[in-house]
Protein backbone atom coordinates (compact mmCIF):
# COMPACT_ATOMS: atom_id res chain seq x y z
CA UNK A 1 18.63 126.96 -32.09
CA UNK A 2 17.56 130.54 -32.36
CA UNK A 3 17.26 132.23 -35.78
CA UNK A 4 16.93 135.71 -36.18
CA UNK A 5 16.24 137.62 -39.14
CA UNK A 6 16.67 141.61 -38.77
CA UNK A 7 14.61 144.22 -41.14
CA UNK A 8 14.22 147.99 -41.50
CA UNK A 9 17.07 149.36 -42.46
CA UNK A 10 17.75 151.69 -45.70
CA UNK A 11 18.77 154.77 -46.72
CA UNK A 12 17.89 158.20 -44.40
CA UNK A 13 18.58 161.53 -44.42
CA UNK A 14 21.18 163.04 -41.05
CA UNK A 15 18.73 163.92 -38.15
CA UNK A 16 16.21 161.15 -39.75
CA UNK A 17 15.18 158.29 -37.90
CA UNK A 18 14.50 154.51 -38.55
CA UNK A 19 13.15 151.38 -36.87
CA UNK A 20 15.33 148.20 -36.90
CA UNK A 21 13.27 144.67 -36.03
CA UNK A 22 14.63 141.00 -35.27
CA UNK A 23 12.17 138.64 -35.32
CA UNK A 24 13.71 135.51 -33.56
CA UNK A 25 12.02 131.49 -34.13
CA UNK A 26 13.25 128.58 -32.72
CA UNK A 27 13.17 129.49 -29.09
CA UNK A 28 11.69 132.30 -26.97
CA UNK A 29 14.17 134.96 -26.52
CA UNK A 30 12.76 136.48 -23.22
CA UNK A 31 15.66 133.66 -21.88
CA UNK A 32 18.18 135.77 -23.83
CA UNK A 33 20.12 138.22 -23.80
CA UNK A 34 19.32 140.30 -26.87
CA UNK A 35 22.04 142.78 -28.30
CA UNK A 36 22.14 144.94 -31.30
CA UNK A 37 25.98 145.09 -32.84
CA UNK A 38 27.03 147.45 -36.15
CA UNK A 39 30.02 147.37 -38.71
CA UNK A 40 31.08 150.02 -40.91
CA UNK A 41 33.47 148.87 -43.75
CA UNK A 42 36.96 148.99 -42.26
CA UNK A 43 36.02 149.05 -39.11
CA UNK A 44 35.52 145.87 -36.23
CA UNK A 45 31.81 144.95 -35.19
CA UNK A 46 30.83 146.95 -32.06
CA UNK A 47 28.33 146.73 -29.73
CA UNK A 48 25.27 149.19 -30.06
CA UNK A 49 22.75 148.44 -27.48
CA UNK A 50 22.18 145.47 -25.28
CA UNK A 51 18.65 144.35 -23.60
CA UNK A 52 19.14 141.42 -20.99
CA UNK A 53 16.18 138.79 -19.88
CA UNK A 54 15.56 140.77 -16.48
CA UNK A 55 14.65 144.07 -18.08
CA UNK A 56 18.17 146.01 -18.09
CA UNK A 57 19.56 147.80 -20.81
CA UNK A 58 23.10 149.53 -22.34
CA UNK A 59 24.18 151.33 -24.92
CA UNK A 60 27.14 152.81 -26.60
CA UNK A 61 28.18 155.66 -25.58
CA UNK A 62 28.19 156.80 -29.02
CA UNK A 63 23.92 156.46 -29.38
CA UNK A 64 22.92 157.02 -25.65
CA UNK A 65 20.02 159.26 -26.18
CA UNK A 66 19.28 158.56 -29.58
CA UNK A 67 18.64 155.14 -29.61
CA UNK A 68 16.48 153.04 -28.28
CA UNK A 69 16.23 148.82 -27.51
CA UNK A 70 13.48 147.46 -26.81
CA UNK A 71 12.14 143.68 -26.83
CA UNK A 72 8.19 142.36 -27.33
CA UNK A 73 8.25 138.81 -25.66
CA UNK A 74 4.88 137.97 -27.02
CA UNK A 75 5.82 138.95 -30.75
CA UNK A 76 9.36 137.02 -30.40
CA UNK A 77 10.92 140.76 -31.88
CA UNK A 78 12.98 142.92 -30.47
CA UNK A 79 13.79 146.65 -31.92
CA UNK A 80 16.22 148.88 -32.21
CA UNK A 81 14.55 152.60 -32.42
CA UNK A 82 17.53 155.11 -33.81
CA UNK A 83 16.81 158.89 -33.88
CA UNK A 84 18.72 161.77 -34.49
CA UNK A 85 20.52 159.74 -37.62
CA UNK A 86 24.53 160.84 -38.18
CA UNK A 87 26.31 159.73 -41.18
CA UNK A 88 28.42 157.62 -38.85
CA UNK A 89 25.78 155.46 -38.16
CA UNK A 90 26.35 154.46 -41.20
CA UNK A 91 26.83 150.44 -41.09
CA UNK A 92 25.51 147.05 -41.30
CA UNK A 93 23.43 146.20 -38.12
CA UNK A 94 23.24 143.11 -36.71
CA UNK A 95 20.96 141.11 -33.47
CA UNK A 96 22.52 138.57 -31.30
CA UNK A 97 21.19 136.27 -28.97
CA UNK A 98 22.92 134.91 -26.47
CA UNK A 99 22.65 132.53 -23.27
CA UNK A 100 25.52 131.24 -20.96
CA UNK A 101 24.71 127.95 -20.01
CA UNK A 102 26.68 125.13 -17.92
CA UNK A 103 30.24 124.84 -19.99
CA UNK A 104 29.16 127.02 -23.08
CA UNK A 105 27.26 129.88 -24.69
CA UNK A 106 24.28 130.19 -26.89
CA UNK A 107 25.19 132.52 -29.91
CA UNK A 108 23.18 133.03 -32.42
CA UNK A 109 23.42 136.32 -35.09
CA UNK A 110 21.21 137.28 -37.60
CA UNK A 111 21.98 138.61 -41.50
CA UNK A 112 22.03 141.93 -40.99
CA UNK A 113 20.61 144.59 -42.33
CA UNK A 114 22.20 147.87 -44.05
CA UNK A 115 21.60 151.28 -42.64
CA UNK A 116 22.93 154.22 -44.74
CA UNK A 117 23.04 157.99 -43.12
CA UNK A 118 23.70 160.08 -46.33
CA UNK A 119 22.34 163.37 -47.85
């Protein structure tokens, strides 16, 4: 069991930036695949940016650029860095964990946390 609990989201101005952080307990997620999804209201979750256990990374084509994953193996966490804000960014952001293992997966999202782009 992995549980993650995201933080740093919040209201910022267009062209602002923020910090998103998932702390994860229960099980070291440098054997994880570590993903950052988003949901606006009305719309399906999508996938932001994805950090895998050897060191690659992917984004959206929407944030290449602007945003940034990274993971800190020793502090459990891993980040999300967005820059260059737009209102569409606007959404609830969510981390996943996951692991394919012999006959299943390993799934595990956090609570979210609400980012709001807005003047």
């Amino acid at each position: 069991q992995v549980q993650l609990v995201e933080s740093g989201g919040g209201l910022v101005q267009p062209g602002g930036s923020l910090r998103l952080s998932c702390a994860a307990s229960g099980s070291r997620i440098s054997i994880y695949t570590m993903d950052w999804y988003r949901q606006a209201p009305g719309n399906q979750r999508e996938l932001v940016a994805s950090s895998t256990s050897g060191g690659s990374t992917n984004y959206a084509d929407s944030v290449k650029g602007r945003f940034t994953i990274s993971r800190d193996n020793a502090k459990n966490t891993v980040y999300l860095q967005m820059n260059s804000l737009k209102p569409e960014d606007t959404a609830v952001y969510y981390c996943n964990a996951h692991k394919a293992v012999t006959g299943g997966l390993f799934d595990y999202w956090g609570q979210g946390t609400q980012v709001t782009v807005s003047s």
